[in-house]
C-alpha atoms as a PDB file:
ATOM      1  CA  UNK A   1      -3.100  -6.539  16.783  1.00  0.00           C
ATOM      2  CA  UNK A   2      -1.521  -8.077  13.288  1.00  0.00           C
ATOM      3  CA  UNK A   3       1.010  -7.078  11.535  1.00  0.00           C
ATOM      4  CA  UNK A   4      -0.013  -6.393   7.833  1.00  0.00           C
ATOM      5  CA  UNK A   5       1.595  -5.608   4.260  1.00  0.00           C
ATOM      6  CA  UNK A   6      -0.358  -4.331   1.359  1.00  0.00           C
ATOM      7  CA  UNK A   7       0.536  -3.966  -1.528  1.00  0.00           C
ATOM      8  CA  UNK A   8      -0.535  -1.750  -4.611  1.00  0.00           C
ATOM      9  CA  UNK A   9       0.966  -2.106  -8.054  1.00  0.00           C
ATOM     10  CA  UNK A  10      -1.894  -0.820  -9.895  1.00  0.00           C
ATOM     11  CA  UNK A  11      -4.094   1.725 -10.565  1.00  0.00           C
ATOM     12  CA  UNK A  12      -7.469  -0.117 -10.577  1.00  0.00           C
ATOM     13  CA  UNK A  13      -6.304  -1.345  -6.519  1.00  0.00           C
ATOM     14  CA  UNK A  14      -5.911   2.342  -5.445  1.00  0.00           C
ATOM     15  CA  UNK A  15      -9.791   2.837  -6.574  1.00  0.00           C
ATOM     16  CA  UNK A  16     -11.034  -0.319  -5.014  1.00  0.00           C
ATOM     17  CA  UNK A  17      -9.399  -0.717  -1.756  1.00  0.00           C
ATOM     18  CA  UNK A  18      -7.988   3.156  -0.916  1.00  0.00           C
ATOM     19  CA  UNK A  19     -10.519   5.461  -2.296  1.00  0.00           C
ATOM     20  CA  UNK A  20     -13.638   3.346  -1.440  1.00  0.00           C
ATOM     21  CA  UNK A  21     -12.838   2.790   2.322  1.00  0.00           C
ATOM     22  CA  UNK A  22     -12.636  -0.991   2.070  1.00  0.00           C
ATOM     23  CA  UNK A  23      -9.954  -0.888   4.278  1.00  0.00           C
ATOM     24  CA  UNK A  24     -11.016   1.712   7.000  1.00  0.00           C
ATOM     25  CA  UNK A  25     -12.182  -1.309   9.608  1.00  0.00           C
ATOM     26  CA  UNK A  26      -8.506  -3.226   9.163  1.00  0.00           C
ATOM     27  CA  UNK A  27      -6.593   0.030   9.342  1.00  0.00           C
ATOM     28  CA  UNK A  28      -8.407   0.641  12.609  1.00  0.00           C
ATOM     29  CA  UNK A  29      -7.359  -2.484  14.291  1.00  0.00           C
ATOM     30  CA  UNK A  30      -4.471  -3.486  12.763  1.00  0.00           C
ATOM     31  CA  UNK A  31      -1.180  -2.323  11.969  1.00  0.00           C
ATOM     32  CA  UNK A  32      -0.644  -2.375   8.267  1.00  0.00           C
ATOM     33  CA  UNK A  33       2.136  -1.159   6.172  1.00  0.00           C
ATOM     34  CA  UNK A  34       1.252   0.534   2.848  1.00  0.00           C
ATOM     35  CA  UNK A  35       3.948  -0.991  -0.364  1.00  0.00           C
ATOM     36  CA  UNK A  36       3.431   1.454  -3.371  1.00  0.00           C
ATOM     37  CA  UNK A  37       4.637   0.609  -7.202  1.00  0.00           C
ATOM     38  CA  UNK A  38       6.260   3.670  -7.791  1.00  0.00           C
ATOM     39  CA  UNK A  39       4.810   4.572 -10.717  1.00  0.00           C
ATOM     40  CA  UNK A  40       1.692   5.364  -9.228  1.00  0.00           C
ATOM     41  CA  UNK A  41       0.475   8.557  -7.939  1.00  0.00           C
ATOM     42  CA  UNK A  42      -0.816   8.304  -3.929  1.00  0.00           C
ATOM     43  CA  UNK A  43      -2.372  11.430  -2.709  1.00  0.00           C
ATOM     44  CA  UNK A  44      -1.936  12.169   1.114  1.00  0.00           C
ATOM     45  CA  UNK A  45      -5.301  10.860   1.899  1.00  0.00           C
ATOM     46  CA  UNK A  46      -5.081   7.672   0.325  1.00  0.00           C
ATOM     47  CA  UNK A  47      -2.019   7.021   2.540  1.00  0.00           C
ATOM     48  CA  UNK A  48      -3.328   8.325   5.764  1.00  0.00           C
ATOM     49  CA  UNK A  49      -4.402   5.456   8.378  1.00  0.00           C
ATOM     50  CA  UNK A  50      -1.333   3.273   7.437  1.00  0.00           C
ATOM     51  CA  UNK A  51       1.760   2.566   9.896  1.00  0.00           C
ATOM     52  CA  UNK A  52       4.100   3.547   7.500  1.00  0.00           C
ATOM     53  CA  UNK A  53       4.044   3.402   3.401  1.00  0.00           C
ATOM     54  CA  UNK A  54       6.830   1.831   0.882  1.00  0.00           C
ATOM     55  CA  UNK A  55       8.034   2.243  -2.524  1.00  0.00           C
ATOM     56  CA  UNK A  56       8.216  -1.585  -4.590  1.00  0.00           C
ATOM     57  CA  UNK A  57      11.830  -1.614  -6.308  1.00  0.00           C
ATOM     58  CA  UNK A  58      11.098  -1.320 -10.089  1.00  0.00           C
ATOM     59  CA  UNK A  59      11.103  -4.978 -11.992  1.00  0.00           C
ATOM     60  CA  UNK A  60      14.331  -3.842 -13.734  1.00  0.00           C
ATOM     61  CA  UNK A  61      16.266  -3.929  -9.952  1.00  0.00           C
ATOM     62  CA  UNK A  62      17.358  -7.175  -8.168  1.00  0.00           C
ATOM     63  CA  UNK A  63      16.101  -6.321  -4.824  1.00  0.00           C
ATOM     64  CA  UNK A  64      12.461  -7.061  -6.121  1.00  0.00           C
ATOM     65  CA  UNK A  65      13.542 -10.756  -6.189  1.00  0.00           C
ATOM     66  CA  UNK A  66      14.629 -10.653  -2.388  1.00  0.00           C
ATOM     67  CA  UNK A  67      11.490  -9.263  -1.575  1.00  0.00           C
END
């Protein structure tokens, strides 16, 4: 099993990988982590199936540089 990290900074990726189930085979063998621009609205099904899910530090804050 892999360790994965996906990230979503935009509203056009929720649509085409959460709400279309593009991801339902990798979530099911895989552990992936869920990293969320936190500007964006997730709904509690959209994040369901991932290990655990992240906020992005805004562009304004350092830490985005580190990550």
């Amino acid at each position: 099993m892999a360790k994965i990290a996906l990230i979503i900074s935009r509203n056009e990726y929720l649509r085409n990988y959460l709400d279309s189930g593009a991801l339902q085979h990798v979530l099911t063998r895989h552990e992936v982590t869920l990293f969320l621009n936190p500007e964006l609205t997730v709904n509690s099904t959209q994040k369901s199936g991932f290990q655990g899910v992240k906020f992005l530090p805004t562009l304004l804050n350092d830490a985005i540089g580190q990550f």
